[in-house]
C-alpha atoms as a PDB file:
ATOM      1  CA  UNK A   1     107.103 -23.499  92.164  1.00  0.00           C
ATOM      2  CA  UNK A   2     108.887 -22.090  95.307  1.00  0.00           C
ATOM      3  CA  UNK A   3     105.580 -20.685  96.353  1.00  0.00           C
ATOM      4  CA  UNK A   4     104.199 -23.763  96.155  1.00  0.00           C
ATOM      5  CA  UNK A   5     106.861 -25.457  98.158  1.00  0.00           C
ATOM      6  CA  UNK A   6     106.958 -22.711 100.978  1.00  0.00           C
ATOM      7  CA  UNK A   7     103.126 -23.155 101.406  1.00  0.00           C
ATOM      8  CA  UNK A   8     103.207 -27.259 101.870  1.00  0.00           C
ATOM      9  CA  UNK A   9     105.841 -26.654 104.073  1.00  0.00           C
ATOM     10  CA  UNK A  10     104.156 -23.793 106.505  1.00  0.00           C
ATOM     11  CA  UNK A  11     101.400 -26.261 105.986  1.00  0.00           C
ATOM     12  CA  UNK A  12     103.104 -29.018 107.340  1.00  0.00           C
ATOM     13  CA  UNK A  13     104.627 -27.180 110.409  1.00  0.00           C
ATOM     14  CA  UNK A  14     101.329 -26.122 111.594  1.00  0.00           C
ATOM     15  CA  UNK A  15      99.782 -29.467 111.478  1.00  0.00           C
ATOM     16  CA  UNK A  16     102.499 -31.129 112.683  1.00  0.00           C
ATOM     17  CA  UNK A  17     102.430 -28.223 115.963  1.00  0.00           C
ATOM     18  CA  UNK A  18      98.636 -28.410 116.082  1.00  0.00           C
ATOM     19  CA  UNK A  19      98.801 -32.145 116.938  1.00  0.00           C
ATOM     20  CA  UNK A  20     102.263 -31.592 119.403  1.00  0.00           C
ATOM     21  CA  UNK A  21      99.834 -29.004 121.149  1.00  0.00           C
ATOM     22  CA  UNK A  22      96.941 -31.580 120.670  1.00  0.00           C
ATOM     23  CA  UNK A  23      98.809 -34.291 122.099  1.00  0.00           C
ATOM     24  CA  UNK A  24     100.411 -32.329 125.376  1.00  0.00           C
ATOM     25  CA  UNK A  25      97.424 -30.860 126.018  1.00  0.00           C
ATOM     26  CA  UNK A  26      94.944 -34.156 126.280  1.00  0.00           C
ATOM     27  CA  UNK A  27      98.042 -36.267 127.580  1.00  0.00           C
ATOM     28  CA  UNK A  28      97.479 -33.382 130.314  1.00  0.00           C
ATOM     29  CA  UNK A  29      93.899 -35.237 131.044  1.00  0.00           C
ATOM     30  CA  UNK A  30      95.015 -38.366 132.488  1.00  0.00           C
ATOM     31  CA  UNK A  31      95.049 -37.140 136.292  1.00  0.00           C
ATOM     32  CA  UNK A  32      96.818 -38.856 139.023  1.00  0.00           C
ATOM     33  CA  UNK A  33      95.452 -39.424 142.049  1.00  0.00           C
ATOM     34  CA  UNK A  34      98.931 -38.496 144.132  1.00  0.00           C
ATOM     35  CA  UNK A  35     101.774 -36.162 142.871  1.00  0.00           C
ATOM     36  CA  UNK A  36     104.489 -39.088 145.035  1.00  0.00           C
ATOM     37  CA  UNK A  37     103.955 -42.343 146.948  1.00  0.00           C
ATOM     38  CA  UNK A  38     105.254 -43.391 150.364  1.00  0.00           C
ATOM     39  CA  UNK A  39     105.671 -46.991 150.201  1.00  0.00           C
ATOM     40  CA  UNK A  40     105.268 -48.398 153.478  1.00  0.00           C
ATOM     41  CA  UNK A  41     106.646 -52.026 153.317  1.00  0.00           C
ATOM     42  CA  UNK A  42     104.673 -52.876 156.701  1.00  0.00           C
ATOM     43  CA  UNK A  43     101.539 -52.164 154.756  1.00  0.00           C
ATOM     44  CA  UNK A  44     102.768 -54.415 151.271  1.00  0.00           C
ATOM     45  CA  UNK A  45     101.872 -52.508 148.451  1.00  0.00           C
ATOM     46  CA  UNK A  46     100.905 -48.576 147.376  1.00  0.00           C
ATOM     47  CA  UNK A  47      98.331 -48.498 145.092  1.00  0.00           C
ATOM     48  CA  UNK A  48      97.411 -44.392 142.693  1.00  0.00           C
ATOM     49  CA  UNK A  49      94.854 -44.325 140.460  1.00  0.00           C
ATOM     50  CA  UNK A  50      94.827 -42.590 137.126  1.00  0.00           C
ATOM     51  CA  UNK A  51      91.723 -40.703 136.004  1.00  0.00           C
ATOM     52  CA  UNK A  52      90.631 -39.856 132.139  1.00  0.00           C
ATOM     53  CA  UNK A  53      89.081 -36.923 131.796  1.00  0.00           C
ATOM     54  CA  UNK A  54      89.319 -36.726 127.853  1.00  0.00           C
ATOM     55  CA  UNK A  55      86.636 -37.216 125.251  1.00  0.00           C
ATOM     56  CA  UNK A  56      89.305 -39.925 123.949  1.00  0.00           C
ATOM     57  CA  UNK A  57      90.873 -43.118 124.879  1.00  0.00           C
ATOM     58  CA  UNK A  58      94.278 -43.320 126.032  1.00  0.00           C
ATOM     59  CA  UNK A  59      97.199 -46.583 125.891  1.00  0.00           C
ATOM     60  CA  UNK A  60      98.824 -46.396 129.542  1.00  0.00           C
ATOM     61  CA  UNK A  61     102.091 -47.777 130.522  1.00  0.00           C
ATOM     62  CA  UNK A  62     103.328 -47.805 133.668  1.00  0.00           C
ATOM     63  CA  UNK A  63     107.006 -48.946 135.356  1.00  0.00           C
ATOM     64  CA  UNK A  64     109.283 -47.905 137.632  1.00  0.00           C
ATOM     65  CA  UNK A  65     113.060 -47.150 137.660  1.00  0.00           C
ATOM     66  CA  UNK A  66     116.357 -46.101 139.732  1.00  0.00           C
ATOM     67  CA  UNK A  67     115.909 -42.509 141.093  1.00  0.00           C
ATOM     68  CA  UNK A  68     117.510 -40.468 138.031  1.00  0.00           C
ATOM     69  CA  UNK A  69     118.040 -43.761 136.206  1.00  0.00           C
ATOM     70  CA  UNK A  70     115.555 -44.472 133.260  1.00  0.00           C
ATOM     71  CA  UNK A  71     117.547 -47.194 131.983  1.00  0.00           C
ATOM     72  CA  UNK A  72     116.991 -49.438 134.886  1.00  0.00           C
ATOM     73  CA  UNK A  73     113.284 -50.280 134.873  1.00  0.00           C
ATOM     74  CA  UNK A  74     111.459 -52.597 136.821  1.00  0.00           C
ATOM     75  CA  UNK A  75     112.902 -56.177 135.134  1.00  0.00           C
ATOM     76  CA  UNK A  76     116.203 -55.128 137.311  1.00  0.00           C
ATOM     77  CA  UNK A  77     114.051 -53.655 140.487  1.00  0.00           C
ATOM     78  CA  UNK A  78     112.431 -56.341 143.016  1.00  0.00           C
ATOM     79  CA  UNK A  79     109.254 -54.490 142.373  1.00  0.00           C
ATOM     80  CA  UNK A  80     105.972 -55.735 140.573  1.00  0.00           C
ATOM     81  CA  UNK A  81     104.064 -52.464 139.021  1.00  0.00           C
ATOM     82  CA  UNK A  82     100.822 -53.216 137.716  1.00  0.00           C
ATOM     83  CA  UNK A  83      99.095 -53.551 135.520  1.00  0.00           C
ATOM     84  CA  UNK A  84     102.072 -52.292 133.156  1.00  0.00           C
ATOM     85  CA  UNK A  85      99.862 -51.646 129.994  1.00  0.00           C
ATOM     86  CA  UNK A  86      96.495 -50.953 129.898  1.00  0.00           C
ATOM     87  CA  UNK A  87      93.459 -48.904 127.772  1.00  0.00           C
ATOM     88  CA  UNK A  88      92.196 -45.989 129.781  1.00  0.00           C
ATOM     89  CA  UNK A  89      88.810 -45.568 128.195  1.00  0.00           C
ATOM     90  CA  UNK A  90      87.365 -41.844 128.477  1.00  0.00           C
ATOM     91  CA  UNK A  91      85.657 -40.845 131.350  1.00  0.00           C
ATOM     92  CA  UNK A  92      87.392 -44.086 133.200  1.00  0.00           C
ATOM     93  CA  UNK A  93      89.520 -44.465 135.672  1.00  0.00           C
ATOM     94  CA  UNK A  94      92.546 -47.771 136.543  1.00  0.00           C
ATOM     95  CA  UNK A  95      94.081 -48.108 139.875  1.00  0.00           C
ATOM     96  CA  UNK A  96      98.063 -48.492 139.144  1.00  0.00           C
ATOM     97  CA  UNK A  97      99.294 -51.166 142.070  1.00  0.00           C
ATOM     98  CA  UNK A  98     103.476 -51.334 143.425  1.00  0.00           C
ATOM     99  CA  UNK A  99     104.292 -54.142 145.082  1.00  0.00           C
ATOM    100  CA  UNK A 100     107.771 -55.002 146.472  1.00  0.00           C
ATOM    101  CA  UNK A 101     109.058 -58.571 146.519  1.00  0.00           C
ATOM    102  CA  UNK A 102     110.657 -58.223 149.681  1.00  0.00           C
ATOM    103  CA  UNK A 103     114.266 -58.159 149.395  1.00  0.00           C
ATOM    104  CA  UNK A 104     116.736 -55.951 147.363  1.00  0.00           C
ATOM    105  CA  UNK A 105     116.284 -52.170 149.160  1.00  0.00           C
ATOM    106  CA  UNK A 106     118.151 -51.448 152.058  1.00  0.00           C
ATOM    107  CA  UNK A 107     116.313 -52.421 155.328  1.00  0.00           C
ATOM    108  CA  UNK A 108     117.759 -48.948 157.513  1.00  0.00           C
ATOM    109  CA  UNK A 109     116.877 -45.879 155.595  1.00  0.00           C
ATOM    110  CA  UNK A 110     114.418 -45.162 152.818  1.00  0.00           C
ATOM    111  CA  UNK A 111     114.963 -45.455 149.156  1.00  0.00           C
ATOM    112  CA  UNK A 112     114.133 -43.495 146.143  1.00  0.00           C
ATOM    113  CA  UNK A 113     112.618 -44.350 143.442  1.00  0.00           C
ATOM    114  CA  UNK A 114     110.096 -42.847 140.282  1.00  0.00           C
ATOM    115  CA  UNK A 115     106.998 -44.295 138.958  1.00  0.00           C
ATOM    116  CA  UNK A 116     106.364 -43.728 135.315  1.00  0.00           C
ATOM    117  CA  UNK A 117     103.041 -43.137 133.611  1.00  0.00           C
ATOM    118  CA  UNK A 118     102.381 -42.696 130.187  1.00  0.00           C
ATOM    119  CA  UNK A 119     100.101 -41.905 128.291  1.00  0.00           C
ATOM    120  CA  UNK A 120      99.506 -42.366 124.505  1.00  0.00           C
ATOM    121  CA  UNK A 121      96.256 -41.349 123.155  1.00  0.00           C
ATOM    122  CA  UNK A 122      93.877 -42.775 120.506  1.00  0.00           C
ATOM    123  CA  UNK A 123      93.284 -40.401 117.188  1.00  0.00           C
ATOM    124  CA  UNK A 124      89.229 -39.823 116.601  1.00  0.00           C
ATOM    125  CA  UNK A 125      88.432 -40.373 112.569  1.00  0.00           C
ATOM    126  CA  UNK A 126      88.812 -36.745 111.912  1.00  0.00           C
ATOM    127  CA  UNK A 127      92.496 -36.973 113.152  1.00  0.00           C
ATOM    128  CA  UNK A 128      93.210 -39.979 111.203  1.00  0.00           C
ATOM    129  CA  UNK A 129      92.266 -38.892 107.838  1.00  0.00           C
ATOM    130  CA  UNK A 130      94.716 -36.152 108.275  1.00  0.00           C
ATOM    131  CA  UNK A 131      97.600 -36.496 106.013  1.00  0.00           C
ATOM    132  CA  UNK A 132      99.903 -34.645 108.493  1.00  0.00           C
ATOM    133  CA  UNK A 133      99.559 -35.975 112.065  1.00  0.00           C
ATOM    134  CA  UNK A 134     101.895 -36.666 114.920  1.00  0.00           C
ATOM    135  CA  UNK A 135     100.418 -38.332 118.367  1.00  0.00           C
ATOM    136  CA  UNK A 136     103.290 -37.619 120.849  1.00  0.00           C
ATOM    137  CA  UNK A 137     103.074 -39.761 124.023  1.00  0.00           C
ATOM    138  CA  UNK A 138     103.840 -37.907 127.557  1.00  0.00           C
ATOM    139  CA  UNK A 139     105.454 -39.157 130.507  1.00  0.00           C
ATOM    140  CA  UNK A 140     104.062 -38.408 134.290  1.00  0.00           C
ATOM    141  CA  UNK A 141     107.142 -38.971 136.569  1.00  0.00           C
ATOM    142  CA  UNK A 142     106.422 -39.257 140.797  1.00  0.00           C
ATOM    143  CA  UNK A 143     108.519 -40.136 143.160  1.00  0.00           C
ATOM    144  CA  UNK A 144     108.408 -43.029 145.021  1.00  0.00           C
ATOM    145  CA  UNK A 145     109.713 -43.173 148.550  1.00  0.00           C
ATOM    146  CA  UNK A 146     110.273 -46.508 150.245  1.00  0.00           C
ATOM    147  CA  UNK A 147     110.143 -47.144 153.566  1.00  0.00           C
ATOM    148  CA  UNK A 148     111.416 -50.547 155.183  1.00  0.00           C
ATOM    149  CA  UNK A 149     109.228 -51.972 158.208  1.00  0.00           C
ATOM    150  CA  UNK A 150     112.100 -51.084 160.652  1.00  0.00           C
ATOM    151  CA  UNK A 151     111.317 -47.575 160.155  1.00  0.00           C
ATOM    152  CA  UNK A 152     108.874 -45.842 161.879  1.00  0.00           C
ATOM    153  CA  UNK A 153     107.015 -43.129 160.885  1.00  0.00           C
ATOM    154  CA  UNK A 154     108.928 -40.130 161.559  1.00  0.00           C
ATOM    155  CA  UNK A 155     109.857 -38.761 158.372  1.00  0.00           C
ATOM    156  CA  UNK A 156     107.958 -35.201 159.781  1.00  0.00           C
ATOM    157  CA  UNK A 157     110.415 -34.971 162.486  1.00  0.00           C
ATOM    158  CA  UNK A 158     113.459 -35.519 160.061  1.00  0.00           C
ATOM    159  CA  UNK A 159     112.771 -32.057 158.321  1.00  0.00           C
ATOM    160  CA  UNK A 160     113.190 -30.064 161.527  1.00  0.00           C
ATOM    161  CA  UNK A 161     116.337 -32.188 162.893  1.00  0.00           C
ATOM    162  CA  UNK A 162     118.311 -31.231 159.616  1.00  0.00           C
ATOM    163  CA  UNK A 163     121.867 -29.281 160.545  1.00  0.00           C
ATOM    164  CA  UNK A 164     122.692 -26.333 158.943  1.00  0.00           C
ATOM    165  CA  UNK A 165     126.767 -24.996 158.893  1.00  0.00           C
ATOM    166  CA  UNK A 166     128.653 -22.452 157.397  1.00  0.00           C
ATOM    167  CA  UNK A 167     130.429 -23.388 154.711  1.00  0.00           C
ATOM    168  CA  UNK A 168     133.097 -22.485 151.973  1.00  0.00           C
ATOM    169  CA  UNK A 169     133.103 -20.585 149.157  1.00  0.00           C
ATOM    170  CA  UNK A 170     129.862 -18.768 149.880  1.00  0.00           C
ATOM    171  CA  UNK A 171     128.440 -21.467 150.633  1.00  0.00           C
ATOM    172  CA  UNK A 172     125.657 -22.857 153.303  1.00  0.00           C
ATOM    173  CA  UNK A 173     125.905 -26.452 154.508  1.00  0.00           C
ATOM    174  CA  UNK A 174     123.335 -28.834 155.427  1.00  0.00           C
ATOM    175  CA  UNK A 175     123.015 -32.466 156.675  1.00  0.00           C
ATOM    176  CA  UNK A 176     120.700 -35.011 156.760  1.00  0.00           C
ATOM    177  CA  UNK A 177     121.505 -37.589 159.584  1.00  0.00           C
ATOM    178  CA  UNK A 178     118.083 -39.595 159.654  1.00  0.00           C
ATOM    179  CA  UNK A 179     117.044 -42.711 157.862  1.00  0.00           C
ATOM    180  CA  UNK A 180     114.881 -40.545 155.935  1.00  0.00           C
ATOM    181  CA  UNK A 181     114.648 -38.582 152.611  1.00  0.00           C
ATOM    182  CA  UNK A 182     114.186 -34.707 153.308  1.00  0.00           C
ATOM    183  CA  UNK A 183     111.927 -32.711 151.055  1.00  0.00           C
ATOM    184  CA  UNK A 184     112.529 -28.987 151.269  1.00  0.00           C
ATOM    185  CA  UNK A 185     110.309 -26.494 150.062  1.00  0.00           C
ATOM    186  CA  UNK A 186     111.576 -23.703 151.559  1.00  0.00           C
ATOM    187  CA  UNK A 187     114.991 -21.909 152.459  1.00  0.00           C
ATOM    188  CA  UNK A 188     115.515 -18.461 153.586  1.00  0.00           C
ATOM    189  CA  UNK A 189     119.009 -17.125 154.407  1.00  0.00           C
ATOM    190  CA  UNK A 190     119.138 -13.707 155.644  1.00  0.00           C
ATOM    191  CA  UNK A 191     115.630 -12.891 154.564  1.00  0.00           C
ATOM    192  CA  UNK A 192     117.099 -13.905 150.939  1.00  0.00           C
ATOM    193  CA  UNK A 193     114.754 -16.459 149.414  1.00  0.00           C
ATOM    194  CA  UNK A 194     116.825 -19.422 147.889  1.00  0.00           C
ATOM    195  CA  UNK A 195     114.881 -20.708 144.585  1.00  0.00           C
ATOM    196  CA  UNK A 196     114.381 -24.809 145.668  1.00  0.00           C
ATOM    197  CA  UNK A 197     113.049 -26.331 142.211  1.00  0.00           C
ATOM    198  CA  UNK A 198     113.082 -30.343 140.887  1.00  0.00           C
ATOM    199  CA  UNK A 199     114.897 -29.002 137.816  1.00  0.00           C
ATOM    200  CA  UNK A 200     118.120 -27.940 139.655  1.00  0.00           C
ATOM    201  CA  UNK A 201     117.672 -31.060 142.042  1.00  0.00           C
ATOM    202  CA  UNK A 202     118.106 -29.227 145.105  1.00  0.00           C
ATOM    203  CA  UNK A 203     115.119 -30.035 147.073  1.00  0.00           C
ATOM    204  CA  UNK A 204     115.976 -33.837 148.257  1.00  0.00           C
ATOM    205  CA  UNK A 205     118.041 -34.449 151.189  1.00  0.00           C
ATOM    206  CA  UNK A 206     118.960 -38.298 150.596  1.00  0.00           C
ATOM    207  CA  UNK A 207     119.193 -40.254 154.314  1.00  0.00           C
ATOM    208  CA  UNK A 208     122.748 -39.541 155.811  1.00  0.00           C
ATOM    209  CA  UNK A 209     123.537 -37.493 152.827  1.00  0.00           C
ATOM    210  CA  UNK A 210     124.339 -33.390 152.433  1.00  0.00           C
ATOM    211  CA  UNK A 211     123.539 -30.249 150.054  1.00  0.00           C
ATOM    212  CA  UNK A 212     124.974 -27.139 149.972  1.00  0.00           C
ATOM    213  CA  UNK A 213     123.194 -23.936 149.021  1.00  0.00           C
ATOM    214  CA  UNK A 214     124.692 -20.308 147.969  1.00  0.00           C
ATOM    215  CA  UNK A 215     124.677 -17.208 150.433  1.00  0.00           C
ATOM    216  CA  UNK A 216     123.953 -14.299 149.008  1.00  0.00           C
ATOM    217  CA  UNK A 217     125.315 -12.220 152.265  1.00  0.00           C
ATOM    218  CA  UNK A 218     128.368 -13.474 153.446  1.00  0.00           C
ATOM    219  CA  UNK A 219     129.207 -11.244 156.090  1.00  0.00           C
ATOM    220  CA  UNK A 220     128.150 -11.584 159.813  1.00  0.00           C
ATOM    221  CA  UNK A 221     126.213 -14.054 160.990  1.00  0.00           C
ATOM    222  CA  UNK A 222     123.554 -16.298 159.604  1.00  0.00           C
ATOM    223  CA  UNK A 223     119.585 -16.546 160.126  1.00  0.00           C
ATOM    224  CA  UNK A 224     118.233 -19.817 158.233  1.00  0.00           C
ATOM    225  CA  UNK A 225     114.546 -20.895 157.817  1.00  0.00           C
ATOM    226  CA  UNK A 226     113.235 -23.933 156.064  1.00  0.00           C
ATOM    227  CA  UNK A 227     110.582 -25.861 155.931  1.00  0.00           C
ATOM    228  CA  UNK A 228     109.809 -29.101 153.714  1.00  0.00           C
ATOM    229  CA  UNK A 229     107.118 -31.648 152.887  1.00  0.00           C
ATOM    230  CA  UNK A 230     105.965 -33.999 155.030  1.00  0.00           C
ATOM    231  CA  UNK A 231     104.088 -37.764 154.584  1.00  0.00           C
ATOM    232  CA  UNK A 232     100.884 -36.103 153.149  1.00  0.00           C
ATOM    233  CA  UNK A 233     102.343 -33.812 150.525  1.00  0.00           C
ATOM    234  CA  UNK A 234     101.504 -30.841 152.923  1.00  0.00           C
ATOM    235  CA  UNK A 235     104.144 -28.035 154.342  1.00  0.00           C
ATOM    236  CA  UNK A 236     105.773 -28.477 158.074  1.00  0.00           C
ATOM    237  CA  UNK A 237     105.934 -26.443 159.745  1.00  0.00           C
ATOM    238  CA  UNK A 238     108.753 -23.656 159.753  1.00  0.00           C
ATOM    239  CA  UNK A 239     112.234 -23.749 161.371  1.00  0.00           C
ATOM    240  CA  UNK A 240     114.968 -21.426 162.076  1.00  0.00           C
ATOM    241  CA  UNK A 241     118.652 -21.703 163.399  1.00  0.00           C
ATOM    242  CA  UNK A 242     121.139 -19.125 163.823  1.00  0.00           C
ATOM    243  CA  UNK A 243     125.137 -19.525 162.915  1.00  0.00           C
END
């Protein structure tokens, strides 16, 4: 009897990873056309378009919330995302369309936001008739950078105007006195790379805000080289300063 019970339950497991892989894998095939958005309220919307590759059909939801926020979606946003739910058929594409409602954001510096996309796909026959199934729906999250009509577009030059100090504690100091959000992609002090990532949430400079980053050599003086992401989701160029 324990036999028995030990093999339903391996079983189980491996049907129940099979369609976790499954379902990450073909949720993977649903391309976006941009990996962020720079919403230019001058031009009135910012359109992406999602792309099925899969020999299946997918449900897609889209919305958009507070940078870091996923409990504020788009009913408390003055933003119109859509359409908000629609069938991806395979081999089909949808064009996903933000459009501000014109008040709400701060007019003098750019705001952050995230689009959401997901994805939830249809099970063929086969995958129905399975006793043991799970369908696991997977969430594409961009960033969404608005920028009012008073700005122009000079986000570029923001990256190279950044100012670096020494700080405290072993620490590096850096500030971002523009209007506009600073992507960084790159940070070498001392010829020591610093790892910039999403996860640790050190790569965004928010307008008039700061980071701080660790020094690995904290003797002497200091040789610092960056570089970030500009408008097209392309590398600047590099700079370097010396404290």
């Amino acid at each position: 009897m324990k036999r028995v019970a030990i093999m339903k339950l391996i079983k189980t497991v491996l049907l129940t990873s099979l369609a976790m892989i499954w379902s990450a894998s073909s949720v993977a095939s649903i391309h976006l056309s941009a990996n962020r958005i720079i919403y230019k309220e001058a031009k009135g919307e910012a359109v992406l378009t999602a792309k099925n590759e899969e020999k299946r059909n997918y449900l897609v939801q889209s919305w958009l919330d507070a940078a870091g926020n996923p409990e504020i979606t788009t009913k408390q946003l003055p933003f119109v995302v859509t359409p908000p739910l629609f069938q991806l058929v395979s081999g089909s594409e949808s064009i996903i369309q933000v459009v501000y409602q014109g008040t709400g954001l701060p007019a003098d510096k750019e705001s952050l936001l995230w689009l959401n996309v997901r994805g939830v796909p249809s099970l063929t026959e086969q995958e129905q008739n399975l006793k043991n199934k799970l369908s696991v729906a997977v969430t594409e999250r961009i960033k969404v950078i608005f920028r009012p009509k008073s700005l122009a577009d000079e986000s570029a030059s923001a990256i190279g105007k950044i100012e670096w100090q020494r700080g405290s504690n072993g620490m590096v100091h850096v500030v971002n006195n523009s209007p506009y959000y600073v992507i960084l992609n790159k940070i070498d002090i001392n010829n020591v790379e610093v790892k910039v990532s999403a996860e640790s949430n050190n790569t965004v400079i928010s307008p008039k805000g700061t980071k701080d980053y660790p020094i690995e050599s904290k003797a002497g003086g200091l040789k610092i080289i960056w570089s970030g992401v500009t408008d097209f989701g392309v590398k600047s160029k590099e700079y370097s300063v010396t404290l």
